[in-house]
Protein backbone atom coordinates (compact mmCIF):
# COMPACT_ATOMS: atom_id res chain seq x y z
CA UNK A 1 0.00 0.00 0.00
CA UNK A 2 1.14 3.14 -0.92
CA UNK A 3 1.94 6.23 1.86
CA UNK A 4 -1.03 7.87 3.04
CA UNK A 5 -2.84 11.14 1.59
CA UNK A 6 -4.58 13.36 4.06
CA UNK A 7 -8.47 13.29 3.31
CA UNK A 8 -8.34 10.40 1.46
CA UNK A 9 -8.71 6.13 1.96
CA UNK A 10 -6.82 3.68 0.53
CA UNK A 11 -9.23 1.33 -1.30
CA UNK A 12 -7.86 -2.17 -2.00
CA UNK A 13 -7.69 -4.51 -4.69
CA UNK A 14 -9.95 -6.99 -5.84
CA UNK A 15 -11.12 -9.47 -8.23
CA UNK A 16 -14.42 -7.90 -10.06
CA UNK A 17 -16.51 -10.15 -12.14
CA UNK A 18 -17.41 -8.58 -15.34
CA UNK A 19 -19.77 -11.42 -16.96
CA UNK A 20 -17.07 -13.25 -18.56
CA UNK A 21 -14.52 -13.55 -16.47
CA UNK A 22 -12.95 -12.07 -13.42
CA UNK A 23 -10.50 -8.81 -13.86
CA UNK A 24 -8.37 -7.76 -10.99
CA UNK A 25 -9.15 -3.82 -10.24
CA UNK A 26 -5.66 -2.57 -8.76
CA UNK A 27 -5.97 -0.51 -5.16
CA UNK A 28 -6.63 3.03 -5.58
CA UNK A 29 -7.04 6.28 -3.29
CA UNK A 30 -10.58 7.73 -2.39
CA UNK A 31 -11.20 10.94 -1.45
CA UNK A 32 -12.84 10.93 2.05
CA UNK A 33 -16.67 11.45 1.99
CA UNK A 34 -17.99 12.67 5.46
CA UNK A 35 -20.79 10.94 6.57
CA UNK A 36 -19.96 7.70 4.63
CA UNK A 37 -17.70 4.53 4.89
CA UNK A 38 -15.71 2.39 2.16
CA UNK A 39 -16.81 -0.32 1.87
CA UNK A 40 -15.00 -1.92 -1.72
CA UNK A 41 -15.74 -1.24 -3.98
CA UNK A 42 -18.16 2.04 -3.58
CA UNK A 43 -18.95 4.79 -0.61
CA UNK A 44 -21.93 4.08 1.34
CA UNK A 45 -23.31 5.87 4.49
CA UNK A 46 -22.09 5.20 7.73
CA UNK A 47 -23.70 2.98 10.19
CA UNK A 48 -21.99 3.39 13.34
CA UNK A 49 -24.50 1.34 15.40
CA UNK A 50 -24.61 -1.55 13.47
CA UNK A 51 -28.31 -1.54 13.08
CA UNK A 52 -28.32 -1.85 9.22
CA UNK A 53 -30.02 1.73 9.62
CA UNK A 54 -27.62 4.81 7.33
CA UNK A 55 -26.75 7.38 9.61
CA UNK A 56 -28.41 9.84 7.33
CA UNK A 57 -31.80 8.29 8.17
CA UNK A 58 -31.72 6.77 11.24
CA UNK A 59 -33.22 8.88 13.71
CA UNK A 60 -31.03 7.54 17.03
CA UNK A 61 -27.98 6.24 14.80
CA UNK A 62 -25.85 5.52 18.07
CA UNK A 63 -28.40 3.01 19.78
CA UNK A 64 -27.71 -0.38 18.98
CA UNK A 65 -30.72 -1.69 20.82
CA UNK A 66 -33.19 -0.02 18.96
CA UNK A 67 -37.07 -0.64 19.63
């Protein structure tokens, strides 16, 4: 892995099917969107409680025993 940028994530490699056949995708920097997490190989938002609730929407997005 290269050295790290400030404001950005490394995203790794990975083998990506493309119908035919599968085509390594070399690792690559992201710039750092707030409010979302990496998760290979595209952004999505955050979900710090685990819930399977995005941040963005979830109106208590820190309680992991939600009722």
């Amino acid at each position: 892995m290269p050295a790290p940028r400030h404001a950005h994530e490394w995203a790794p490699g990975y083998w990506n099917g493309n119908g035919h056949r599968h085509v390594w995708m070399r690792g690559h920097w992201e710039r750092v969107r707030p409010g979302y997490v990496w998760h290979r190989p595209e952004w999505r938002q955050g979900d710090r409680d685990g819930d399977g609730v995005p941040n963005g929407v979830d109106r208590r997005p820190d309680n992991p025993k939600r009722s």
